[in-house]
Structure formats: C-alpha cells, structure tokens
C-alpha atoms as a PDB file:
ATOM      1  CA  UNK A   1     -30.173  -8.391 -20.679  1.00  0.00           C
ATOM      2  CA  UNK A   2     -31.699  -5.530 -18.858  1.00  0.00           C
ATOM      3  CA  UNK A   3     -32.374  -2.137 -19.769  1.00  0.00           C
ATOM      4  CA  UNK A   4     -31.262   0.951 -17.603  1.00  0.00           C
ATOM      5  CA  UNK A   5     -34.023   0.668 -15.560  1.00  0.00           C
ATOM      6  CA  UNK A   6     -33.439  -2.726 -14.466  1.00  0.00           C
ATOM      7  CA  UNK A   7     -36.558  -4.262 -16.883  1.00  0.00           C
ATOM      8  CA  UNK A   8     -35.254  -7.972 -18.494  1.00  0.00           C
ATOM      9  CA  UNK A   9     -35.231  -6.889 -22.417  1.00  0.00           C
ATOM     10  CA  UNK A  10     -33.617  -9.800 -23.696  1.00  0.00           C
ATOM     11  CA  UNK A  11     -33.289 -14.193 -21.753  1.00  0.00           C
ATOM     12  CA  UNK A  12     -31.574 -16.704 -22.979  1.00  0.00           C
ATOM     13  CA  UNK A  13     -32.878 -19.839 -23.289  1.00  0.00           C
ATOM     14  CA  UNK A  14     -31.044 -22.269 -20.885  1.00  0.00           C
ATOM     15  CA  UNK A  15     -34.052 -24.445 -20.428  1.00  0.00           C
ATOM     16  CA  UNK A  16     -36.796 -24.976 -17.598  1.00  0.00           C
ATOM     17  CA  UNK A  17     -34.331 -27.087 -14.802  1.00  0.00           C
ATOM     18  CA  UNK A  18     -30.856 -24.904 -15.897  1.00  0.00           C
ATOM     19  CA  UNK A  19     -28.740 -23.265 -12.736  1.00  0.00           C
ATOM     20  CA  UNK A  20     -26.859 -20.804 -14.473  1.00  0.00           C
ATOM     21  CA  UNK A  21     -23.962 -20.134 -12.397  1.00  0.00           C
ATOM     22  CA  UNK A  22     -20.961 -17.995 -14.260  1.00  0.00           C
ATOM     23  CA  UNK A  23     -20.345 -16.889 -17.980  1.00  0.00           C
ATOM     24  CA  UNK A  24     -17.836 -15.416 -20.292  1.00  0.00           C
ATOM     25  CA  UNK A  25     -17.150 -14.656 -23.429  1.00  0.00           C
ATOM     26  CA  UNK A  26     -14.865 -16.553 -26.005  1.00  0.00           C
ATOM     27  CA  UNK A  27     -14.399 -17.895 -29.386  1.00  0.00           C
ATOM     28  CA  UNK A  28     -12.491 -16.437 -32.524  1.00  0.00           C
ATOM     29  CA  UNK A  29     -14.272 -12.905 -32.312  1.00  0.00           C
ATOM     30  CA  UNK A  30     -15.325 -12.868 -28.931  1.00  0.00           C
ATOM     31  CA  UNK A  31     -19.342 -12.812 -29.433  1.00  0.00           C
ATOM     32  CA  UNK A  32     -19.926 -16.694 -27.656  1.00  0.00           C
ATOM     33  CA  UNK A  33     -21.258 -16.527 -24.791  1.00  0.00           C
ATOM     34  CA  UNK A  34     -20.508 -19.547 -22.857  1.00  0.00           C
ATOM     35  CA  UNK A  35     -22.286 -20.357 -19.478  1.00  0.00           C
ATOM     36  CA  UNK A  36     -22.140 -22.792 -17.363  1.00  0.00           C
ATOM     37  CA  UNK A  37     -25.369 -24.777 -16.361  1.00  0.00           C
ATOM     38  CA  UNK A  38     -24.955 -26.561 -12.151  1.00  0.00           C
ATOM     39  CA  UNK A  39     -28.425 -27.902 -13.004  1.00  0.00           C
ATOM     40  CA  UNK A  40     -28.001 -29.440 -15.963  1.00  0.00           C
ATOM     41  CA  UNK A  41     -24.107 -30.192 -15.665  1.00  0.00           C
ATOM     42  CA  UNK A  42     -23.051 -28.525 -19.285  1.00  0.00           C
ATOM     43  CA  UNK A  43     -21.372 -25.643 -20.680  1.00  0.00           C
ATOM     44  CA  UNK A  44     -24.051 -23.803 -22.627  1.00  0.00           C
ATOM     45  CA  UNK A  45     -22.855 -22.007 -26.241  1.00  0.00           C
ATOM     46  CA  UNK A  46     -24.616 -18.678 -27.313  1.00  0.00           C
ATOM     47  CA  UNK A  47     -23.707 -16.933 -30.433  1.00  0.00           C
ATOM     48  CA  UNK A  48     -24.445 -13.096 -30.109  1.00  0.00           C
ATOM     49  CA  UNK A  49     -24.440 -10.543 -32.264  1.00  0.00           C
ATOM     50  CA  UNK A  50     -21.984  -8.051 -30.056  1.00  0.00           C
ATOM     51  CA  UNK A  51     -18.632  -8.953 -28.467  1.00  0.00           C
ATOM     52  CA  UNK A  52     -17.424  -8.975 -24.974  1.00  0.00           C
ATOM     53  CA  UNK A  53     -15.427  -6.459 -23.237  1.00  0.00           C
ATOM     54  CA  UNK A  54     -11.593  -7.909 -23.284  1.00  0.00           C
ATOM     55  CA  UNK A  55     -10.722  -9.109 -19.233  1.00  0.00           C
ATOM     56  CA  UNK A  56      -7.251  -7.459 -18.043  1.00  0.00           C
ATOM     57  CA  UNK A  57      -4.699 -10.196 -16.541  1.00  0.00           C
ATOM     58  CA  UNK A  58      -3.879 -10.132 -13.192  1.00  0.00           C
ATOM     59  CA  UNK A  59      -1.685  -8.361 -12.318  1.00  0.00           C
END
C-alpha cells in the first residue's frame, strides 16, 4: 500500500522468490485478497481488514 505521496506504508508478505503478477478481491465479504504468485506457482490468500471496490461487468 502506498501513501499519497507514493511512500510503501504497508507489503505483504509473499515471500523472498514470489512474482506477484495480478490480484483481486473475493470471498464472502469481499476483504481476501487473492494474488497470484508466477514465481512460486500459487494463488496467495490475504485476509484484510477493508473490502474491495465491486468490478462492473462488461458491458
């Protein structure tokens, strides 16, 4: 997470050899983050304290 002047405030730990290369957010009340890991091959799991903004369909 970075603040609004672009400092890192907040990184999740996804481990020394992780690729992080997309994320969303999911579950029953929308506050897992899942991302996926290329270097490791796995979905990572974060459970956050805020929810995600809902994603509109295409249209």
């Amino acid at each position: 997470m970075f603040d609004a002047d672009g400092r890192c405030v907040e990184r999740l730990p996804c481990g020394e050899s992780s690729l992080p290369t997309n994320c969303c957010f999911g579950g029953d009340d929308g506050r897992t983050l899942f991302v996926t890991d290329a270097g490791g091959g796995r979905v990572l799991a974060f459970e956050l304290g805020v929810a995600g903004l809902p994603l509109f369909p295409f249209r």
